[in-house]
N, C-alpha and C. Protein backbone atom coordinates (compact mmCIF):
# COMPACT_ATOMS: atom_id res chain seq x y z
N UNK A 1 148.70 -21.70 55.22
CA UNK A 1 148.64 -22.45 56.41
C UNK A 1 147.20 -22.84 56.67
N UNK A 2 146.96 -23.87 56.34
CA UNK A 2 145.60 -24.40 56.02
C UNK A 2 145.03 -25.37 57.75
N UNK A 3 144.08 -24.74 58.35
CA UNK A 3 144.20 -25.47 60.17
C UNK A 3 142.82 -26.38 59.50
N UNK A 4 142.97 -27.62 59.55
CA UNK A 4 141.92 -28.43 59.58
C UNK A 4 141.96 -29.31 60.45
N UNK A 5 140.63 -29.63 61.37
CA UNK A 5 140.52 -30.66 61.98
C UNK A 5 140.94 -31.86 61.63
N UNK A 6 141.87 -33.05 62.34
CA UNK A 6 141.76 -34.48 62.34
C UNK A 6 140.57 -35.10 62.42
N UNK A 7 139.60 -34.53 63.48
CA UNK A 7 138.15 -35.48 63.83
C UNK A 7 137.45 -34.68 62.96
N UNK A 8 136.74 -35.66 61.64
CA UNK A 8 135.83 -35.33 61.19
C UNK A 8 134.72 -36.03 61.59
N UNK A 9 133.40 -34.91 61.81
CA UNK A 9 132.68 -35.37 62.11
C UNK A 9 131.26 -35.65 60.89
N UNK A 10 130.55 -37.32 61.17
CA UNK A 10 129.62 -37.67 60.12
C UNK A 10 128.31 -37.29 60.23
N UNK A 11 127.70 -36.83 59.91
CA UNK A 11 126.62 -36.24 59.78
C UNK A 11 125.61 -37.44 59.27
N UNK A 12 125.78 -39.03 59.23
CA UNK A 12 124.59 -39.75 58.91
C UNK A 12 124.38 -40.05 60.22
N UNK A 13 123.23 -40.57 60.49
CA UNK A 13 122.89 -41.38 61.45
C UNK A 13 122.16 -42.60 61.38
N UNK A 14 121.95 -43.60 62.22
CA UNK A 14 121.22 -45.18 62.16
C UNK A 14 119.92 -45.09 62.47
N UNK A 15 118.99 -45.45 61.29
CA UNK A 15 117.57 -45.45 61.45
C UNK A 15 117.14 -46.50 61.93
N UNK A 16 117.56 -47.93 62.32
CA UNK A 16 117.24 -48.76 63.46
C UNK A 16 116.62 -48.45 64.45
N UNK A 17 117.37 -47.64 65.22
CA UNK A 17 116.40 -47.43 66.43
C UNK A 17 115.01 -47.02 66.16
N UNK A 18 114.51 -46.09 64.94
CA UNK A 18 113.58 -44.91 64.72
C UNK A 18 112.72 -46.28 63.99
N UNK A 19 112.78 -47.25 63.52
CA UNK A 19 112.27 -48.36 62.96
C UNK A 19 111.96 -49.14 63.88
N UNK A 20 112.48 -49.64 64.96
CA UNK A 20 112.04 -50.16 66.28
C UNK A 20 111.46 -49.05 67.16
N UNK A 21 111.13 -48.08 67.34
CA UNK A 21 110.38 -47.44 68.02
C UNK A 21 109.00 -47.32 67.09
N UNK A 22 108.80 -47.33 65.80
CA UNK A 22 108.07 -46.86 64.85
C UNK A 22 107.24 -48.23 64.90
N UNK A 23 108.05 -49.69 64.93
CA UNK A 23 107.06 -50.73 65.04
C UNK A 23 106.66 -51.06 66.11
N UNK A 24 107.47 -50.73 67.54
CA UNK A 24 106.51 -50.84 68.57
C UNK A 24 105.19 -49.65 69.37
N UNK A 25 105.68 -48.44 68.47
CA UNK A 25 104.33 -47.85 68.60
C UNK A 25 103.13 -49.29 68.10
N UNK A 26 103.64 -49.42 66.43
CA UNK A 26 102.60 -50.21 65.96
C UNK A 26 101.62 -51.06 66.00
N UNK A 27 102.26 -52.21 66.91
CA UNK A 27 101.94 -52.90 67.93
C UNK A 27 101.56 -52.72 68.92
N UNK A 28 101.27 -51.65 69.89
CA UNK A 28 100.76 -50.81 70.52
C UNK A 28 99.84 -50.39 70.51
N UNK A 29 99.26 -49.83 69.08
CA UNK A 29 98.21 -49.22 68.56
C UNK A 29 97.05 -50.14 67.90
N UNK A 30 98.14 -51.62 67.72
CA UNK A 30 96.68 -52.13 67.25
C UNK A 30 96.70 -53.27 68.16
N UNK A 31 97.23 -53.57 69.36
CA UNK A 31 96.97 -54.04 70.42
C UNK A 31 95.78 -53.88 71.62
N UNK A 32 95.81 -51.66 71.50
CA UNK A 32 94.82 -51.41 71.80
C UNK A 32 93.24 -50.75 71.57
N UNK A 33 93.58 -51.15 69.78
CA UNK A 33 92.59 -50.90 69.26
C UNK A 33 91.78 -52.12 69.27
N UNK A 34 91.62 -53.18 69.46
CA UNK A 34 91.15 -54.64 69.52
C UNK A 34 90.11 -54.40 71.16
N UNK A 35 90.16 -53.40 71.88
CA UNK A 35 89.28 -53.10 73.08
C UNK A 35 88.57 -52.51 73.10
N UNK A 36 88.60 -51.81 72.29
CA UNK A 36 87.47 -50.48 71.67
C UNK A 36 86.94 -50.94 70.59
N UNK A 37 85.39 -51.66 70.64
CA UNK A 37 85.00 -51.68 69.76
C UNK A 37 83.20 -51.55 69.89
N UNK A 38 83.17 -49.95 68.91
CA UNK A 38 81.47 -49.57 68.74
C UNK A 38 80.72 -50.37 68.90
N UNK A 39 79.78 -50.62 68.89
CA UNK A 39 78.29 -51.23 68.98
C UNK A 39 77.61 -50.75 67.73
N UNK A 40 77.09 -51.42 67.09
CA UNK A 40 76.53 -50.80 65.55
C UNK A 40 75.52 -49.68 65.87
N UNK A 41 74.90 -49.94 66.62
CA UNK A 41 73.73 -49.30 66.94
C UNK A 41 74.08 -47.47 67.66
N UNK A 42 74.04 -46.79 67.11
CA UNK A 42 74.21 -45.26 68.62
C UNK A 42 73.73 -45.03 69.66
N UNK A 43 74.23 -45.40 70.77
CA UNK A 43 73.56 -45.43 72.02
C UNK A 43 74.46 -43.97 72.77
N UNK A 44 73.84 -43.25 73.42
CA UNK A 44 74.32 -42.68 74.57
C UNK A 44 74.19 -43.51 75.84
N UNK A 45 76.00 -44.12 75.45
CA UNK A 45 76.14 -44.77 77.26
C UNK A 45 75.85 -43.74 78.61
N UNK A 46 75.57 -44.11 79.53
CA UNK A 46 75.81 -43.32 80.98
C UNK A 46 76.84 -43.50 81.15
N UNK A 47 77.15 -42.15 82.59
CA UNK A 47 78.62 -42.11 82.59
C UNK A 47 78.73 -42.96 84.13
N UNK A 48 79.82 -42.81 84.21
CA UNK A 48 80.36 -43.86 85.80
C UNK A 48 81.63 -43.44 86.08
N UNK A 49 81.88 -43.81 87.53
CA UNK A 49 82.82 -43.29 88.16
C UNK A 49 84.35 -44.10 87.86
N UNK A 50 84.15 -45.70 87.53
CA UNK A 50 85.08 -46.30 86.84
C UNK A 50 84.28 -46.93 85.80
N UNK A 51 85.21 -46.86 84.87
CA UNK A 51 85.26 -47.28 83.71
C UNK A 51 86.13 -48.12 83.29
N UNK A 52 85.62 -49.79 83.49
CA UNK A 52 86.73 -50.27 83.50
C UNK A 52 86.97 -50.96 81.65
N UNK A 53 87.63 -51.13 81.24
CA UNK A 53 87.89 -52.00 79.83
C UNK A 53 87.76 -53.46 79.75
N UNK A 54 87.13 -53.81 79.08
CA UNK A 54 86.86 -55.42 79.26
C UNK A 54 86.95 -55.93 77.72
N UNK A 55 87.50 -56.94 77.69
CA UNK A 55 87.33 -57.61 76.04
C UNK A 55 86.33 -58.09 75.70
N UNK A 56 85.22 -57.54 74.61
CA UNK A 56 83.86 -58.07 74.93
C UNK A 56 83.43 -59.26 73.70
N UNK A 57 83.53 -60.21 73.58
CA UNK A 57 83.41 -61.56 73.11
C UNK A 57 81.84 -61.46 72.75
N UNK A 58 81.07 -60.99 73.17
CA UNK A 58 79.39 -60.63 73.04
C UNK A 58 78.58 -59.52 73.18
N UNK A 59 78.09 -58.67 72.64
CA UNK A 59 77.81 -56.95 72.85
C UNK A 59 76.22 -57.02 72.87
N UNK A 60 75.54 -56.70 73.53
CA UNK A 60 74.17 -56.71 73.48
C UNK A 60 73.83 -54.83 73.39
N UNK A 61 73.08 -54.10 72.65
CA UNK A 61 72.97 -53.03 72.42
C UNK A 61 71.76 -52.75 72.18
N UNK A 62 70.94 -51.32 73.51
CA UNK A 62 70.13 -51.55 73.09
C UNK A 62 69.49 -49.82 73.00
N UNK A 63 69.19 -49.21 72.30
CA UNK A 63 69.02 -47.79 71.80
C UNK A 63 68.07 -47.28 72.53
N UNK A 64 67.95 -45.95 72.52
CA UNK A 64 66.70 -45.54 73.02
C UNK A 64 65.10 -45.76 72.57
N UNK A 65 65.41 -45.71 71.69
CA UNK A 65 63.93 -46.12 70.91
C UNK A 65 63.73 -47.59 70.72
N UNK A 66 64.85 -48.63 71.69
CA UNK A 66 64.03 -49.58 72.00
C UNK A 66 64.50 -50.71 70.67
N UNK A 67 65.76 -50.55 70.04
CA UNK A 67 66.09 -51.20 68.78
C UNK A 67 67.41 -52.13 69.72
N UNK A 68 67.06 -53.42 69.65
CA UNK A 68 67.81 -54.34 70.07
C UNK A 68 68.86 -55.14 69.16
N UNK A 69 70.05 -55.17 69.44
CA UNK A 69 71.15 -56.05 68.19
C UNK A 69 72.21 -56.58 69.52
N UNK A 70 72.35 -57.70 68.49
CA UNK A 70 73.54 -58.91 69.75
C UNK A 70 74.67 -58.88 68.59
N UNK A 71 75.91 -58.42 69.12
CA UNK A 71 76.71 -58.94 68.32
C UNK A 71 76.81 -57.50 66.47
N UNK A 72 76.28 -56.28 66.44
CA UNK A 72 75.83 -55.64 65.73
C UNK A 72 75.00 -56.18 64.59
N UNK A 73 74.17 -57.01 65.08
CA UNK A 73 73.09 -57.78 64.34
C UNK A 73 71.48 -57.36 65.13
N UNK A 74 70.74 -56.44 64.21
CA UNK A 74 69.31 -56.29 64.93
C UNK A 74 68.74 -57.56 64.68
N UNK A 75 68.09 -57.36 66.60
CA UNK A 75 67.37 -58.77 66.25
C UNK A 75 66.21 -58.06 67.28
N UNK A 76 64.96 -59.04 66.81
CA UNK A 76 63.71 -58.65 67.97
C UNK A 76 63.63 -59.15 69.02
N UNK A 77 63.07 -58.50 70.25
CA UNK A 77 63.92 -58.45 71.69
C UNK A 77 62.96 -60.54 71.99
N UNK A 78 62.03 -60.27 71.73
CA UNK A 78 61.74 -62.23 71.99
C UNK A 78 63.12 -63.17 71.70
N UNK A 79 63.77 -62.43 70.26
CA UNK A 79 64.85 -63.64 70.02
C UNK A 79 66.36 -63.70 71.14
N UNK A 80 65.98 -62.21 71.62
CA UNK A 80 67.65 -61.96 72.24
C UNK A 80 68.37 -63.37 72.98
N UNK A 81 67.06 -64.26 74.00
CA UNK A 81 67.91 -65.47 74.56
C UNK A 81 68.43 -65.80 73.66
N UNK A 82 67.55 -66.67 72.13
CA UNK A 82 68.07 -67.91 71.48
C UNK A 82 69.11 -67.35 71.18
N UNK A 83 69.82 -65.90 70.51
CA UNK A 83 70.91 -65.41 70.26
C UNK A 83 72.03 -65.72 71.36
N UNK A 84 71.89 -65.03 72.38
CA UNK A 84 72.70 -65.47 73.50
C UNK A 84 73.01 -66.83 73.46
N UNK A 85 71.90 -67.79 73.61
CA UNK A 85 72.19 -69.43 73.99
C UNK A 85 72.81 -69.79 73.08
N UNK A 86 72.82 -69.56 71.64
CA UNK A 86 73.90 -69.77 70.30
C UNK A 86 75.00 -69.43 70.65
N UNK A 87 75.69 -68.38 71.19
CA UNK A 87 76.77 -67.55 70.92
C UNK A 87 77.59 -68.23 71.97
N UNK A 88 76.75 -68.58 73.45
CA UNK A 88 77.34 -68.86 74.98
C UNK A 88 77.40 -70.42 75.12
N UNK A 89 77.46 -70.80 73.69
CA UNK A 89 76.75 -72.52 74.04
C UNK A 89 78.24 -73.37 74.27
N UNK A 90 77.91 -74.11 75.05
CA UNK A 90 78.91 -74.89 76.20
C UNK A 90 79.81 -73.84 76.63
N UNK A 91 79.77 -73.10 77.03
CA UNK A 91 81.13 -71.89 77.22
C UNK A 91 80.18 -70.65 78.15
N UNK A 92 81.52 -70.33 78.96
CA UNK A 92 81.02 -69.01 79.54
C UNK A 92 81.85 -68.35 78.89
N UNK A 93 81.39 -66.97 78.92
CA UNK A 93 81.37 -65.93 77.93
C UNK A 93 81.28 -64.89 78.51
N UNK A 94 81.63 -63.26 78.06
CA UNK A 94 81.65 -62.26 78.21
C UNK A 94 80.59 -61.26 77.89
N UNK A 95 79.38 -61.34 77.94
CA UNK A 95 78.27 -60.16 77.41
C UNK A 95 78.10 -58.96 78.25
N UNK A 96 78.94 -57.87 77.30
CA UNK A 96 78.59 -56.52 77.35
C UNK A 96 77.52 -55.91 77.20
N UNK A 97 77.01 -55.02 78.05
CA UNK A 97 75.63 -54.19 77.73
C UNK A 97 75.62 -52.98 76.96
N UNK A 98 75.29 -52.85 75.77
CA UNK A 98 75.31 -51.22 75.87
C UNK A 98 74.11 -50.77 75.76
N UNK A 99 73.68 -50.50 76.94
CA UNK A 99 72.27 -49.40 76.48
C UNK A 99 72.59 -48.39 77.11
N UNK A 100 71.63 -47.71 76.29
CA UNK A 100 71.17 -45.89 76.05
C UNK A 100 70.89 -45.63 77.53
N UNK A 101 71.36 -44.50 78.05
CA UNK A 101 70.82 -44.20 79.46
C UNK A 101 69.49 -43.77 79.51
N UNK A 102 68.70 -43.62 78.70
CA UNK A 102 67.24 -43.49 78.52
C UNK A 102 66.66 -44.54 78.55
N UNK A 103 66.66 -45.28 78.08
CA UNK A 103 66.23 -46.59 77.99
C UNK A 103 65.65 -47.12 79.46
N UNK A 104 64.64 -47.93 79.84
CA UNK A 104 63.76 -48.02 81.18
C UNK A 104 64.98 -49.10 81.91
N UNK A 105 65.16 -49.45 83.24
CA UNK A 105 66.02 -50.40 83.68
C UNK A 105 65.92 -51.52 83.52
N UNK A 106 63.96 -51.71 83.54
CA UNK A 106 63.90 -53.06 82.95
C UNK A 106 64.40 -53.94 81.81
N UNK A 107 64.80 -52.95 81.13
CA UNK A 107 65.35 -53.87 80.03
C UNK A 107 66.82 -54.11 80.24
N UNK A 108 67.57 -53.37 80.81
CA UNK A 108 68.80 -53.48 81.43
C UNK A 108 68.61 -55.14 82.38
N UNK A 109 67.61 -54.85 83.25
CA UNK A 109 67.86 -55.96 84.16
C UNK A 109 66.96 -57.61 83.17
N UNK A 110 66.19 -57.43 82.52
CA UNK A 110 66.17 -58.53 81.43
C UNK A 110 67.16 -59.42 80.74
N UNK A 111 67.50 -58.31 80.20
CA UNK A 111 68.78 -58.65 79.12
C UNK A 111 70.25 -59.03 80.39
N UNK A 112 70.54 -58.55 81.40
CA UNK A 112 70.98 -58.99 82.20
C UNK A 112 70.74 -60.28 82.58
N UNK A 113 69.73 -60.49 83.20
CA UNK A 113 69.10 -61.85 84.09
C UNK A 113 69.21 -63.03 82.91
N UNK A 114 68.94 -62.50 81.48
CA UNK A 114 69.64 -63.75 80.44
C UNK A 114 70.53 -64.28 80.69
N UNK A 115 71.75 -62.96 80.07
CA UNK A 115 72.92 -63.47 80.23
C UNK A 115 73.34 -64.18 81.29
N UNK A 116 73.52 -63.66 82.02
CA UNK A 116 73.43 -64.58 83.84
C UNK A 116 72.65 -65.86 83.77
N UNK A 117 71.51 -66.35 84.23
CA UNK A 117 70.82 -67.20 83.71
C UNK A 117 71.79 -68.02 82.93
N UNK A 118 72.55 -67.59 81.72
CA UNK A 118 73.60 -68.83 80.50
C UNK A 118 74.47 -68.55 81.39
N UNK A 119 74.82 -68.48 82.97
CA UNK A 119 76.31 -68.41 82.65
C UNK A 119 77.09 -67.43 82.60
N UNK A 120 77.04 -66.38 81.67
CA UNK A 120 77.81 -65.56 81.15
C UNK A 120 78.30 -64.59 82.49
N UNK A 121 79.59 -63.72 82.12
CA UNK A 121 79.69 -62.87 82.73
C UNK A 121 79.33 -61.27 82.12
N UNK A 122 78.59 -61.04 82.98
CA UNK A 122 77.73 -59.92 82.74
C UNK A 122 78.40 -58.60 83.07
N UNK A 123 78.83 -57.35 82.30
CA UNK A 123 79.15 -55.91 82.71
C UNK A 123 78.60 -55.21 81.42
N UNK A 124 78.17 -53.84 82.30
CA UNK A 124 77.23 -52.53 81.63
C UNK A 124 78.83 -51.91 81.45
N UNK A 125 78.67 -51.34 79.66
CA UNK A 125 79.39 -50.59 79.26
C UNK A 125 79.27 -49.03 79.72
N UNK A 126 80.29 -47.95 80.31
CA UNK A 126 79.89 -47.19 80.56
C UNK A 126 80.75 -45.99 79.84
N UNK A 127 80.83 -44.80 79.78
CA UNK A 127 81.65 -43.83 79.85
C UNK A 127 82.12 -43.04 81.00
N UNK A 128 83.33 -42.89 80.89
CA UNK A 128 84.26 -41.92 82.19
C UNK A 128 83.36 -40.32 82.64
N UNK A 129 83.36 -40.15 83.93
CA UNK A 129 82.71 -38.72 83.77
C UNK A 129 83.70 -37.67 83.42
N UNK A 130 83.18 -36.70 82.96
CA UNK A 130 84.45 -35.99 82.40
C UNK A 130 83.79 -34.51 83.34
């Protein structure tokens, strides 16, 4: 007297879903990797109370020891406008700051008063306080 179930049950399952979750991580990940992007140069940013994310179309970076690059290109700080005026030409534009929190303000507010000066919209890259 042999008792076997009628409902057998299947043990495969549909990897669809696990393939659509798997490509919209994907898209996800390199959606928001396109916002984060280094500065060639190593700067210790300062920290700030917001930190906001901005898409930066122009990166001005400038180190403690005073080593200037637009765009992760060193350039010497006389050339930084003509760089800017190339990059911002007929167009407003996005130039990010990154300098070193060591670094004197004046050069913060220089390299600022450029960008501004073309136009551009101007924000200091910062880090979150932790």
């Amino acid at each position: 007297m042999a008792l076997q179930s009628k409902h057998k049950v299947d043990a495969a399952f549909s990897m669809s879903s696990m393939t659509d979750i798997i490509f919209l991580l994907l898209i996800f990940f390199m959606l928001t990797s396109s916002f984060i992007t280094p500065s060639g140069l190593p700067v210790n940013l300062p920290s700030s109370e917001t930190s906001d994310i901005v898409m930066q179309e122009i990166t001005v970076t400038v180190t403690k020891d005073l080593k200037f690059s637009v765009n992760d290109r060193v350039v010497p700080r006389d050339q930084i406008k003509s760089e800017l005026t190339t990059l911002l030409q007929d167009k407003k534009g996005q130039v990010v700051l990154h300098i070193d929190k060591e670094v004197p303000v004046e050069f913060l507010v220089e390299i600022g008063g450029i960008a501004a000066g073309l136009e551009a919209n101007v924000s200091i890259a910062t880090k979150p306080y932790r």
